[in-house]
Every structure is written in C-alpha cells, then in structure tokens.
PDB file of N, CA and C in Angstrom:
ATOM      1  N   UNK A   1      19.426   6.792   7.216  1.00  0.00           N
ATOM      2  CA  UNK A   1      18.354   5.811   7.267  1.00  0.00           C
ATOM      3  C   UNK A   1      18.885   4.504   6.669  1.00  0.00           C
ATOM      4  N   UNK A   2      18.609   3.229   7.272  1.00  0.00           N
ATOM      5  CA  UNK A   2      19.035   2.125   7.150  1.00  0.00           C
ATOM      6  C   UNK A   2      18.446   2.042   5.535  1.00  0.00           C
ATOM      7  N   UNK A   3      18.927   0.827   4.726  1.00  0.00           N
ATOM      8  CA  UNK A   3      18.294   0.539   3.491  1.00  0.00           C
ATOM      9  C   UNK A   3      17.250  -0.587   3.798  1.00  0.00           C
ATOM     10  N   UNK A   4      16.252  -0.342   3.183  1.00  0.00           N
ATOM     11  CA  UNK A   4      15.193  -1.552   2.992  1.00  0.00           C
ATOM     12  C   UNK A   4      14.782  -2.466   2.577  1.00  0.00           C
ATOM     13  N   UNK A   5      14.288  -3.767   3.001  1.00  0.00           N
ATOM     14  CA  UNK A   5      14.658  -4.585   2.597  1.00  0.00           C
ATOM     15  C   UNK A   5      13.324  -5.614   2.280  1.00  0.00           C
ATOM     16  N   UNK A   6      13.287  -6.525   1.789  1.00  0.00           N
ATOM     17  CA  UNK A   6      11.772  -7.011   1.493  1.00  0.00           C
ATOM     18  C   UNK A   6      11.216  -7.108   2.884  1.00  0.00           C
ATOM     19  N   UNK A   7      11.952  -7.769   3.656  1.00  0.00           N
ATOM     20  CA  UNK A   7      11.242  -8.481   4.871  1.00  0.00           C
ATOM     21  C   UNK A   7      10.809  -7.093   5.747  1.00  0.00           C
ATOM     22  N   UNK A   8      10.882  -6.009   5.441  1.00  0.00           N
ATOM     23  CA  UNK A   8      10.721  -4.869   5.948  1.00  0.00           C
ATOM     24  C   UNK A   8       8.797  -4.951   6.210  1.00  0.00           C
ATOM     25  N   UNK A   9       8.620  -5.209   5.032  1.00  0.00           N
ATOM     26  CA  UNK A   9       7.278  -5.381   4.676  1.00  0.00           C
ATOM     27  C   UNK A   9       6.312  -6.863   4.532  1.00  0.00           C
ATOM     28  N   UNK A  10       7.365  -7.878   4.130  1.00  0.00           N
ATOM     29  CA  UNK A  10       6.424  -9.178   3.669  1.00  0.00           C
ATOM     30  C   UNK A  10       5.786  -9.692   5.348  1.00  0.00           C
ATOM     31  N   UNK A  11       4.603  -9.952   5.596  1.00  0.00           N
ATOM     32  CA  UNK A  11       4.211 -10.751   6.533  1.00  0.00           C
ATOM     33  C   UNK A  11       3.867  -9.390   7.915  1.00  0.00           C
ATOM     34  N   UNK A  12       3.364  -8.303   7.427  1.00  0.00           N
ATOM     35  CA  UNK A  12       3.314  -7.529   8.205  1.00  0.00           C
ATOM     36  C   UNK A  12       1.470  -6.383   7.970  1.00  0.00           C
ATOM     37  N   UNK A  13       1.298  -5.827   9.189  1.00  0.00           N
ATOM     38  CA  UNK A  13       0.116  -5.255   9.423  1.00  0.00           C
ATOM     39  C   UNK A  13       0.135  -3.820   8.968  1.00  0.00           C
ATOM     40  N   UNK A  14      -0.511  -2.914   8.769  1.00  0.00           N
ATOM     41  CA  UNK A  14      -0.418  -1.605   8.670  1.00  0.00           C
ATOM     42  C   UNK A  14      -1.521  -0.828   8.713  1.00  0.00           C
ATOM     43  N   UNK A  15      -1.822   0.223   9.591  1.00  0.00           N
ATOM     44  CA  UNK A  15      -3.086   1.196   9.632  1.00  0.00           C
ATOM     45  C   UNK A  15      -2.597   2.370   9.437  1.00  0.00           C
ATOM     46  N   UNK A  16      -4.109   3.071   8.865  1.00  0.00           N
ATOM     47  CA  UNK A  16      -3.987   4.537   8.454  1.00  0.00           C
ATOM     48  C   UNK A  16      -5.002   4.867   8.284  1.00  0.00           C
ATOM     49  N   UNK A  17      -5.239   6.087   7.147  1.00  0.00           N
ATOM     50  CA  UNK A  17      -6.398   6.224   6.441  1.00  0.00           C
ATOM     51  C   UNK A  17      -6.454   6.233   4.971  1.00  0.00           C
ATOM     52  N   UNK A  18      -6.998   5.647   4.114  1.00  0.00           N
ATOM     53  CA  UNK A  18      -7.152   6.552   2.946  1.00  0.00           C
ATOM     54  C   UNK A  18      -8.077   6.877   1.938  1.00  0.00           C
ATOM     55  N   UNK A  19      -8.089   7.761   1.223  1.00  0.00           N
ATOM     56  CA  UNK A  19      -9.192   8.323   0.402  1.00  0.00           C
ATOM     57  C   UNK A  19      -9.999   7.762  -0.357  1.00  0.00           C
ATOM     58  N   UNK A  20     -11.404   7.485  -0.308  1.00  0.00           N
ATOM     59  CA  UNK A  20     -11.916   6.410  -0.893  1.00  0.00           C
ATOM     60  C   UNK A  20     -13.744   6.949  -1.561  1.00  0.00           C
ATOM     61  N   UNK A  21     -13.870   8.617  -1.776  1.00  0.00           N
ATOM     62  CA  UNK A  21     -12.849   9.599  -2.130  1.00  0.00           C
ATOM     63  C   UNK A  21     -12.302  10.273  -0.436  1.00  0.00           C
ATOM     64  N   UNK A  22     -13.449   9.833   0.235  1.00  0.00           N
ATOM     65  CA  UNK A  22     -13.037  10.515   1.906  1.00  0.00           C
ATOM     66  C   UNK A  22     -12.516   9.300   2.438  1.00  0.00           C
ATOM     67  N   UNK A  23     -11.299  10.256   3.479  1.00  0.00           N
ATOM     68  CA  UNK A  23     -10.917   9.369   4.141  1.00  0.00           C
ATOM     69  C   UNK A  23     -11.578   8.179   5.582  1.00  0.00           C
ATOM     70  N   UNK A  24     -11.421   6.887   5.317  1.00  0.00           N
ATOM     71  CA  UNK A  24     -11.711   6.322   6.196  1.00  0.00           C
ATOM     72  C   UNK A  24     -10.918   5.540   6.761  1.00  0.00           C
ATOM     73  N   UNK A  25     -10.692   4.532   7.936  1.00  0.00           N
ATOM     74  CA  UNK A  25      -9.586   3.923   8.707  1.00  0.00           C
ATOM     75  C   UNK A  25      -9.853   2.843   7.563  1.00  0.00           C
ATOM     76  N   UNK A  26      -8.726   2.223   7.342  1.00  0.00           N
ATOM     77  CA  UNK A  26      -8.083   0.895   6.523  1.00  0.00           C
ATOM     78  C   UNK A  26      -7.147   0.084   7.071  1.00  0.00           C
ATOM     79  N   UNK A  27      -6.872  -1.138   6.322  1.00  0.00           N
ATOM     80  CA  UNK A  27      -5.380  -1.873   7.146  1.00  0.00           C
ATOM     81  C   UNK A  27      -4.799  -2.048   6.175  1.00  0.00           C
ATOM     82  N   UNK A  28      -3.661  -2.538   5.444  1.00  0.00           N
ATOM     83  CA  UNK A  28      -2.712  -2.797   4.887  1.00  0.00           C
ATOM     84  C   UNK A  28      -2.332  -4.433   5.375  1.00  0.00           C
ATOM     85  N   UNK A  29      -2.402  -5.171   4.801  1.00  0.00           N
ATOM     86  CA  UNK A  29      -2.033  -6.346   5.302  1.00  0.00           C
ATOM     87  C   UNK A  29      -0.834  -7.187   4.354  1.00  0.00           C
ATOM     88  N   UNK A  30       0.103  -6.885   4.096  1.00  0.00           N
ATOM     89  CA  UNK A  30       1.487  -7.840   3.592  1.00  0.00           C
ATOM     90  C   UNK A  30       1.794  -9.186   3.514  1.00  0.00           C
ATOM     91  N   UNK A  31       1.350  -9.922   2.888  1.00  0.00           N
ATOM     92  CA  UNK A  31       1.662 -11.532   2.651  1.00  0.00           C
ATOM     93  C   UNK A  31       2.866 -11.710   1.732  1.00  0.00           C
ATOM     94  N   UNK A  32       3.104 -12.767   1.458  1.00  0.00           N
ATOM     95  CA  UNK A  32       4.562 -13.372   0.604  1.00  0.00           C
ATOM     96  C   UNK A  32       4.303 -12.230  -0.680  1.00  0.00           C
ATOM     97  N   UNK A  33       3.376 -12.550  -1.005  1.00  0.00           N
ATOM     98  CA  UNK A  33       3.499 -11.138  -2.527  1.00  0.00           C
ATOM     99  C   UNK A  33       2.525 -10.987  -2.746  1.00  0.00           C
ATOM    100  N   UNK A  34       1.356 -10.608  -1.930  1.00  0.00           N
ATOM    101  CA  UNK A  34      -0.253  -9.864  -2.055  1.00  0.00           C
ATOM    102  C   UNK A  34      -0.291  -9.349  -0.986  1.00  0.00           C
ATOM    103  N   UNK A  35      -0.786  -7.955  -1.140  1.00  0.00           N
ATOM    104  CA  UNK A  35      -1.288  -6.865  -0.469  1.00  0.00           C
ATOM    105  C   UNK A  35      -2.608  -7.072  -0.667  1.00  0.00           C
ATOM    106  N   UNK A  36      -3.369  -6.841   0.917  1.00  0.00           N
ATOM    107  CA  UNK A  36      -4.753  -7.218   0.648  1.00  0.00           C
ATOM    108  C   UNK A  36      -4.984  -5.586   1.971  1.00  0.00           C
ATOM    109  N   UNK A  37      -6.052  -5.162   1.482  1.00  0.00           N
ATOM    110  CA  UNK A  37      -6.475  -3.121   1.869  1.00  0.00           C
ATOM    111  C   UNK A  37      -7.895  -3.914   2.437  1.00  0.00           C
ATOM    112  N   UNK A  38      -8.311  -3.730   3.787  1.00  0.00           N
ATOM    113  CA  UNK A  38      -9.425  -4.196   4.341  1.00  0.00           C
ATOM    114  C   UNK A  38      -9.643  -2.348   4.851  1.00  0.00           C
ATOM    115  N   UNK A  39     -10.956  -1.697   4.415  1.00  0.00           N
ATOM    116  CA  UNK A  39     -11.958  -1.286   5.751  1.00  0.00           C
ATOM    117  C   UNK A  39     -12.948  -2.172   6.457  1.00  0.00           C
ATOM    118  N   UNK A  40     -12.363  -1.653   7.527  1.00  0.00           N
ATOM    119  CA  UNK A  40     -13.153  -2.364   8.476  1.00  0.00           C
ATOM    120  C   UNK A  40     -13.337  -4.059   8.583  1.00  0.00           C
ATOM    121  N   UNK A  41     -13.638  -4.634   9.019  1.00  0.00           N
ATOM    122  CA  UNK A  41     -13.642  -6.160   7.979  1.00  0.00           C
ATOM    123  C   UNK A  41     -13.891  -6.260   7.105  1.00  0.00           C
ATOM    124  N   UNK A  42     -14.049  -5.530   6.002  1.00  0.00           N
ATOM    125  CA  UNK A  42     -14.266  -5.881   4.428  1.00  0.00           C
ATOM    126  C   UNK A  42     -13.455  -5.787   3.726  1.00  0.00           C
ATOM    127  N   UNK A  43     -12.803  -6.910   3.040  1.00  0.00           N
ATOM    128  CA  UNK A  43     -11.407  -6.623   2.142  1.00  0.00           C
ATOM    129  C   UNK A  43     -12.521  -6.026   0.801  1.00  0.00           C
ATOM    130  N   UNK A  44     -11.590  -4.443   0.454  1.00  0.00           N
ATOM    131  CA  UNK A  44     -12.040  -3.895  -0.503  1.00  0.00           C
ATOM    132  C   UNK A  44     -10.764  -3.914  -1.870  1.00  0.00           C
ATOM    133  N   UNK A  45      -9.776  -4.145  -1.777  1.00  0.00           N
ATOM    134  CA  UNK A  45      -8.885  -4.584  -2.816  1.00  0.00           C
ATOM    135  C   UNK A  45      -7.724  -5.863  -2.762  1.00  0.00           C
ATOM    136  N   UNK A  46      -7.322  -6.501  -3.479  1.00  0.00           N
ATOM    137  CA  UNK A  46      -6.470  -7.532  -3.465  1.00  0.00           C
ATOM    138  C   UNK A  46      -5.468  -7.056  -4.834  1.00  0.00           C
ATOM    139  N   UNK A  47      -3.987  -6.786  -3.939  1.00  0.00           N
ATOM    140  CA  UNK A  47      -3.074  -6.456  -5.146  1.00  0.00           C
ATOM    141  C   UNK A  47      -1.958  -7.996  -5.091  1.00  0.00           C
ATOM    142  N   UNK A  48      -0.886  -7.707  -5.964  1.00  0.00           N
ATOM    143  CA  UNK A  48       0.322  -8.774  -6.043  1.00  0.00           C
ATOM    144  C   UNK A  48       1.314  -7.171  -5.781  1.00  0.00           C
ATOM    145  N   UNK A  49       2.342  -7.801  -5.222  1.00  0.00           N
ATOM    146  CA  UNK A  49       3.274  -6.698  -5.201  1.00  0.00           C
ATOM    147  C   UNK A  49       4.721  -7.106  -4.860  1.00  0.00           C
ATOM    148  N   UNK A  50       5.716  -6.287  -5.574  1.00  0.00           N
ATOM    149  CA  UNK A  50       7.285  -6.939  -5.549  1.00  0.00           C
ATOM    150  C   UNK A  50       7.831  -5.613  -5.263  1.00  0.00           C
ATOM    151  N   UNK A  51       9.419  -5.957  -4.311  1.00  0.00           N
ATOM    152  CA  UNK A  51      10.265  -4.696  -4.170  1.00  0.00           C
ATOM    153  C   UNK A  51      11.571  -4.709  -4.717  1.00  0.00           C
ATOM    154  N   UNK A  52      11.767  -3.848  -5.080  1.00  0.00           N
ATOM    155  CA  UNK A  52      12.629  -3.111  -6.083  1.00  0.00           C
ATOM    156  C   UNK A  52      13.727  -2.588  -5.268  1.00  0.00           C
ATOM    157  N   UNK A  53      14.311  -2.421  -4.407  1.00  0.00           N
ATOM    158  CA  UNK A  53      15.182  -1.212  -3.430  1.00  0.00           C
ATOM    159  C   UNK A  53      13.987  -0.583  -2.785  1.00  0.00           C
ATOM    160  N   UNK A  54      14.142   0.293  -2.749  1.00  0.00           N
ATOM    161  CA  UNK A  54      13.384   1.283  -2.020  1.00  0.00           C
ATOM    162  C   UNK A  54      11.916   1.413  -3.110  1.00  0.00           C
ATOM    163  N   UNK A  55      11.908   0.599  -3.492  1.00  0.00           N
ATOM    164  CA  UNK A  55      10.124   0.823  -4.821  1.00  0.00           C
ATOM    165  C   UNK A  55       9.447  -0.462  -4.392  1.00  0.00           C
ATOM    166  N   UNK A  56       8.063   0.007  -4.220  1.00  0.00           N
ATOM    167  CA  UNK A  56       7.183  -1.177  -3.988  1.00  0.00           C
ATOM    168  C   UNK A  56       6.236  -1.116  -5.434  1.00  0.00           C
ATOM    169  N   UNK A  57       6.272  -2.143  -6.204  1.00  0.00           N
ATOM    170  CA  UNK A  57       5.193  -2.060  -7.565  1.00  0.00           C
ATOM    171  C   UNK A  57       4.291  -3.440  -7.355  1.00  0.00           C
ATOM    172  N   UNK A  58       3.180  -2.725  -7.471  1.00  0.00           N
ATOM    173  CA  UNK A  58       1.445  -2.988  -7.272  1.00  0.00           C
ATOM    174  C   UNK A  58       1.145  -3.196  -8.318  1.00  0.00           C
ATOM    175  N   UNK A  59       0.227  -4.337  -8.648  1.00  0.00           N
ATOM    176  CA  UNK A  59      -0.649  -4.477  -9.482  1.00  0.00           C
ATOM    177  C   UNK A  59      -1.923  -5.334  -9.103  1.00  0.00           C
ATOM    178  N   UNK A  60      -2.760  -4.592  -9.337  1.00  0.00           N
ATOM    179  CA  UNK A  60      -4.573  -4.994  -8.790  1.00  0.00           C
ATOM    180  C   UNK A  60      -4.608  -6.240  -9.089  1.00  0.00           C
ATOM    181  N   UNK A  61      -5.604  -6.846  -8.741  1.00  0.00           N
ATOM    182  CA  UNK A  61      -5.748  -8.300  -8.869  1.00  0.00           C
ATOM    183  C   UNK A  61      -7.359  -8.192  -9.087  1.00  0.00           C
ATOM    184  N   UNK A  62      -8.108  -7.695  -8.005  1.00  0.00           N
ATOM    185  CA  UNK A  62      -8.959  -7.460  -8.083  1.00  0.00           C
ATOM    186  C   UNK A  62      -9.812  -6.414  -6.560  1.00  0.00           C
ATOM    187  N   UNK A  63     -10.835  -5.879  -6.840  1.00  0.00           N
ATOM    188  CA  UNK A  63     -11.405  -4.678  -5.748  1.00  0.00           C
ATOM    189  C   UNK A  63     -11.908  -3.806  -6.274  1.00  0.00           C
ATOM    190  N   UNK A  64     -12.597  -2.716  -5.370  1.00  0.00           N
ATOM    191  CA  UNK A  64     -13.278  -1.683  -5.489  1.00  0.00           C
ATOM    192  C   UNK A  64     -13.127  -0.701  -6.404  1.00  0.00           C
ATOM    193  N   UNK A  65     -11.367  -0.436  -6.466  1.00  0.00           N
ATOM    194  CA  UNK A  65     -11.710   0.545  -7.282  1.00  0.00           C
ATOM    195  C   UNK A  65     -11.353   0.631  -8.607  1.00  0.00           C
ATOM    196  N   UNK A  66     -11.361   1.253  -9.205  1.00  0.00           N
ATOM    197  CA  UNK A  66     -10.836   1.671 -10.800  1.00  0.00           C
ATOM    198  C   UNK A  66      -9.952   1.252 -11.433  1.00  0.00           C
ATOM    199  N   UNK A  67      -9.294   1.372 -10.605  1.00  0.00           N
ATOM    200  CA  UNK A  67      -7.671   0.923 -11.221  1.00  0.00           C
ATOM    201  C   UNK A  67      -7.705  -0.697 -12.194  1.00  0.00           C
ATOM    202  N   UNK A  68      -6.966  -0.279 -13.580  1.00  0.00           N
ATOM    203  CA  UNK A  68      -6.839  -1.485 -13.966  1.00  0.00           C
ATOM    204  C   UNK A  68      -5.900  -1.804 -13.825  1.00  0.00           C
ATOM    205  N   UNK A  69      -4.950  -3.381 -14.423  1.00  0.00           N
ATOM    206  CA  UNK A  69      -3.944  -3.904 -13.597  1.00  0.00           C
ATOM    207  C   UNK A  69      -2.836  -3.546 -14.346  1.00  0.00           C
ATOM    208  N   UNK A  70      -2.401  -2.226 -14.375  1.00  0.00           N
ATOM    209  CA  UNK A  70      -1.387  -2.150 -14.746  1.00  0.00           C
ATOM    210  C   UNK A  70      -0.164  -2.105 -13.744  1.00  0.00           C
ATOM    211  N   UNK A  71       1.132  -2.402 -13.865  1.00  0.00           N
ATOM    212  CA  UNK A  71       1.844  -1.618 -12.186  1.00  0.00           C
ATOM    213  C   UNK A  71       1.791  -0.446 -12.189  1.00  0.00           C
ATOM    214  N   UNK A  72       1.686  -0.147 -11.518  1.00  0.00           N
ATOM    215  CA  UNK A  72       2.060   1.063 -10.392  1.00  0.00           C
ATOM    216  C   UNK A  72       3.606   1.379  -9.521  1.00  0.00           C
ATOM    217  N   UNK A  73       4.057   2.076  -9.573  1.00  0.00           N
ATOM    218  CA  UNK A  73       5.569   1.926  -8.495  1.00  0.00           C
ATOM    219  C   UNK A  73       5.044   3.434  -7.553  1.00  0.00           C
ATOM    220  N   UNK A  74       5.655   2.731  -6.424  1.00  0.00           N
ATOM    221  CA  UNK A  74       5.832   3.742  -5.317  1.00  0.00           C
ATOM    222  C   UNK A  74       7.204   3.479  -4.341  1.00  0.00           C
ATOM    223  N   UNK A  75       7.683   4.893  -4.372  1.00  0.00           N
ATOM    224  CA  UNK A  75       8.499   4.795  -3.461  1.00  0.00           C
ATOM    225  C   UNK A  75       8.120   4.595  -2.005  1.00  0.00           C
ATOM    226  N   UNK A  76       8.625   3.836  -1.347  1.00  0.00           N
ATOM    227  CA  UNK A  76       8.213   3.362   0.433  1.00  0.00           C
ATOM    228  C   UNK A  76       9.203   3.898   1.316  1.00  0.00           C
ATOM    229  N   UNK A  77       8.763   4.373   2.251  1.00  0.00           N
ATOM    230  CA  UNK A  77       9.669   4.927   3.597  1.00  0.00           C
ATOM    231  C   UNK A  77       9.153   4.455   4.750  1.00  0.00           C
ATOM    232  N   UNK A  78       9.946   3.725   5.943  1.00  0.00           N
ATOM    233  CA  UNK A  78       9.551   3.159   7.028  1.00  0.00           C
ATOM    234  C   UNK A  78      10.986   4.051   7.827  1.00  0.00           C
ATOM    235  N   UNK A  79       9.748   4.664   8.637  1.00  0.00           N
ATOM    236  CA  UNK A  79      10.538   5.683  10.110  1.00  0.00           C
ATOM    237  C   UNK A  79       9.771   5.246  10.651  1.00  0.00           C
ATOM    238  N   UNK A  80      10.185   5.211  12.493  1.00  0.00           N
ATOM    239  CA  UNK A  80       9.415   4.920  13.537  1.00  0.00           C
ATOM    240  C   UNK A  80       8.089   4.527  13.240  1.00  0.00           C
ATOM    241  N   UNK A  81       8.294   2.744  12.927  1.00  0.00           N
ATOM    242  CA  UNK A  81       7.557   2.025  12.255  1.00  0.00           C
ATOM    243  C   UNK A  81       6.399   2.967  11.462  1.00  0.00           C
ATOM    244  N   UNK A  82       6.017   3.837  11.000  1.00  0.00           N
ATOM    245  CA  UNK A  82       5.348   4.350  10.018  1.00  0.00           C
ATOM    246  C   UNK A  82       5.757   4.439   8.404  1.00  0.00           C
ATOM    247  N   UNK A  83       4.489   3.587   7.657  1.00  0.00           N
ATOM    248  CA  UNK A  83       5.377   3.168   6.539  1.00  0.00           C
ATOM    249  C   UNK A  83       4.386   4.338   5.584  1.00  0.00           C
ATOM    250  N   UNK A  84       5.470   5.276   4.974  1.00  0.00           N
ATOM    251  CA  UNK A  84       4.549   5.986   3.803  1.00  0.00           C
ATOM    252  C   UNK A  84       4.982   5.488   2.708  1.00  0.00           C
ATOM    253  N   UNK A  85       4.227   6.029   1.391  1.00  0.00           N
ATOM    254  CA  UNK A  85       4.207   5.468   0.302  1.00  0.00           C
ATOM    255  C   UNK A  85       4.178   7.143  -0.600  1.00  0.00           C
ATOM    256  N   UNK A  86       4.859   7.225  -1.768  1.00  0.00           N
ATOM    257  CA  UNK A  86       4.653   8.287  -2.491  1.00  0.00           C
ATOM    258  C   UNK A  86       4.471   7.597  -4.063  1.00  0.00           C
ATOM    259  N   UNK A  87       4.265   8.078  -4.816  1.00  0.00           N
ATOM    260  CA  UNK A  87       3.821   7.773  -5.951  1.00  0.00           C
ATOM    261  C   UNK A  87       4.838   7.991  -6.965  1.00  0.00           C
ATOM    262  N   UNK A  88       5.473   6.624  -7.090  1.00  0.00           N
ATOM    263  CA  UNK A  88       6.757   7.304  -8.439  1.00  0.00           C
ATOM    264  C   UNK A  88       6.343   7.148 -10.453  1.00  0.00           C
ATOM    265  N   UNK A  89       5.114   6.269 -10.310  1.00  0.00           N
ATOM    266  CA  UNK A  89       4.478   5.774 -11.915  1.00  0.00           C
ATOM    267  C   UNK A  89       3.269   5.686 -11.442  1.00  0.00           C
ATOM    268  N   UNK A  90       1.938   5.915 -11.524  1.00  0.00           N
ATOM    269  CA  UNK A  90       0.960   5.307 -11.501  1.00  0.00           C
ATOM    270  C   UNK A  90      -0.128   5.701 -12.387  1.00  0.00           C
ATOM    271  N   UNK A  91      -0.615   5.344 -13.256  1.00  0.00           N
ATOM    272  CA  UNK A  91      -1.576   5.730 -14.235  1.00  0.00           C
ATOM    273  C   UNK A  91      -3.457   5.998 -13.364  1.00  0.00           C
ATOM    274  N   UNK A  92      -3.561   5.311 -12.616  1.00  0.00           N
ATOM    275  CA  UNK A  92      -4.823   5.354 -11.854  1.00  0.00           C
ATOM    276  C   UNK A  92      -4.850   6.329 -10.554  1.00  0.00           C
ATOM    277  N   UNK A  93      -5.465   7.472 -11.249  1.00  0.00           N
ATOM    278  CA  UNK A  93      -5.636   8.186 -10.310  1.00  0.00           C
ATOM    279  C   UNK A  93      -6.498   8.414  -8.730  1.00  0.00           C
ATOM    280  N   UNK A  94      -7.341   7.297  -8.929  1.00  0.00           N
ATOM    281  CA  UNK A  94      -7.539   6.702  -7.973  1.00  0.00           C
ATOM    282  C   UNK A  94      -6.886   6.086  -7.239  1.00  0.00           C
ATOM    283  N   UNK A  95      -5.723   5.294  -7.243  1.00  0.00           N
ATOM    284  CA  UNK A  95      -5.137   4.372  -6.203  1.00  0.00           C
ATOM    285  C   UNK A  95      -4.072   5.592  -5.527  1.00  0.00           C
ATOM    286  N   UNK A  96      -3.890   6.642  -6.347  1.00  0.00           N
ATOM    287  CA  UNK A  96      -2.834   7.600  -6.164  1.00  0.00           C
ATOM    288  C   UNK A  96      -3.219   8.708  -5.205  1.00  0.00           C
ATOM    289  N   UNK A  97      -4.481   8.921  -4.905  1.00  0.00           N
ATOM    290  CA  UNK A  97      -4.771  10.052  -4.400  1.00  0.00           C
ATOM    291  C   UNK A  97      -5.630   9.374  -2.831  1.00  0.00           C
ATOM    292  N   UNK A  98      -5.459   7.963  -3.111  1.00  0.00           N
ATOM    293  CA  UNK A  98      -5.825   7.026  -2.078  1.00  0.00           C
ATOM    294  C   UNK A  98      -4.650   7.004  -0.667  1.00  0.00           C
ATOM    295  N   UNK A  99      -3.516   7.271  -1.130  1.00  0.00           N
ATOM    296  CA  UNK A  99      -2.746   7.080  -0.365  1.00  0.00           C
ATOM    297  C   UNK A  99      -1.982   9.048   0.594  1.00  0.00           C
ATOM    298  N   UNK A 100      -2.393   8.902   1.665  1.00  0.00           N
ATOM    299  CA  UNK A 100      -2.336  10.258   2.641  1.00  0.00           C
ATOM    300  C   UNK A 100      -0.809  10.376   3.027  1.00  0.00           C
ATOM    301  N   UNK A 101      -0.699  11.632   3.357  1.00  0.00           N
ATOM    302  CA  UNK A 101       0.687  12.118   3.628  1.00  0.00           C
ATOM    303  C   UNK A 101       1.180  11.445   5.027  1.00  0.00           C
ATOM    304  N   UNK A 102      -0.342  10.928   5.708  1.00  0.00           N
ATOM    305  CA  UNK A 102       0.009  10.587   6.959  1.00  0.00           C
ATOM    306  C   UNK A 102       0.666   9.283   7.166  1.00  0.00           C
ATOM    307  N   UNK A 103       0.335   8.003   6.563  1.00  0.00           N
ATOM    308  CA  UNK A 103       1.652   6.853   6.437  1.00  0.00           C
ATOM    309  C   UNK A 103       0.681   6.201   7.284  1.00  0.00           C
ATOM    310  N   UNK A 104       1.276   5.027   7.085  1.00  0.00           N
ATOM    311  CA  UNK A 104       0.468   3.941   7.671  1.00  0.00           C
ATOM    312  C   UNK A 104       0.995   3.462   9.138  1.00  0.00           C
ATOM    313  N   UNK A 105       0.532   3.189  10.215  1.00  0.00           N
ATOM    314  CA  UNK A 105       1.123   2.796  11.679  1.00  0.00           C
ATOM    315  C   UNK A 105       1.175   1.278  11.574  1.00  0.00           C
ATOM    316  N   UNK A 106       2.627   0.398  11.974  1.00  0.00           N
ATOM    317  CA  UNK A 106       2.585  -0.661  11.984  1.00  0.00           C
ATOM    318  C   UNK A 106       2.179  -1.400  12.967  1.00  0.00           C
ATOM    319  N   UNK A 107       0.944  -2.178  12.989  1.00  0.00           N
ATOM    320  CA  UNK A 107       0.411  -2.762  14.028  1.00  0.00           C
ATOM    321  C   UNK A 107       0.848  -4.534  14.376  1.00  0.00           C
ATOM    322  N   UNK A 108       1.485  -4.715  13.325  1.00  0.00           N
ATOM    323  CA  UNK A 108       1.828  -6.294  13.148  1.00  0.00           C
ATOM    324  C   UNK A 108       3.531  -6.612  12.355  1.00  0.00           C
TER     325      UNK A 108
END
C-alpha cells in the first residue's frame, strides 16, 4: 500500500454511516484543517485536524456530541477510495464508537 499523504484527505468528500448512538448516513467533509460531519444537511460537529504519517488527530471545535476538545489520534486507511479510521488515543467514547468498521466512500 502506497504511503499517505495529507492531500490524500485535505479538500475532499466522504460518506458512510455512523453511530449517533444508531447508525445514520453522514458526510465527512475535509477542508485545509477542519473536518466538518454533516447528517443530512445539518452540520452536527466541526473539528480542526492535522496528519501525522498515517495518524489523523482531531480536536472538536464545536457539535453535538460529548466529546471535549481534547485530541484524539486515529489511524487512517484509504483502499479503493474507502477511507477507514481506527482509534489509536481517544478519551471520548463517544466520538470512538461513532466511527463503523465499514469506512467512509469517497464521493469528492
């Protein structure tokens, strides 16, 4: 597998589902360094986020859920444009159990 690289992710779309505590369809949306999580048209969180190698670390800005702003790191994998995320630090067990085995489909 190729190595990854910021632009892998900055300026890019992403769908899936995740647990919110049930799962519902979401997007993932990638800007210069904010991640913004819309269901449906409603942006329900706004993070800042930087990459590391293969680690994407999150920190809330503001949204729905629980999580306070501490970082978070997750390891990221992009195969046939499907980008998953696993959990390598995260204190909020909410943002952690948010994210499905199934990976996000890149639409943008």
């Amino acid at each position: 597998m190729p190595s990854l690289k910021p632009e892998d992710l900055i300026n890019t779309t992403w769908s899936g589902k995740i647990n919110v505590p049930d799962p519902v369809d979401a997007e993932m949306e990638f800007r210069h360094d904010s991640l913004f999580t819309y269901i449906g048209e409603d942006l329900v969180e706004t993070s800042s986020f930087k990459i590391k190698g293969d680690t994407l670390i999150l920190q809330k800005i503001n949204g729905m859920s629980s999580c306070d702003q501490q970082p978070a790191d997750y390891k990221y994998t992009i195969e046939d444009d499907v980008l998953k995320l696993e959990a390598l630090n995260d204190n909020c067990a909410e943002r952690k159990s948010a994210f499905l085995n199934d990976g996000f489909k890149r639409i943008k």
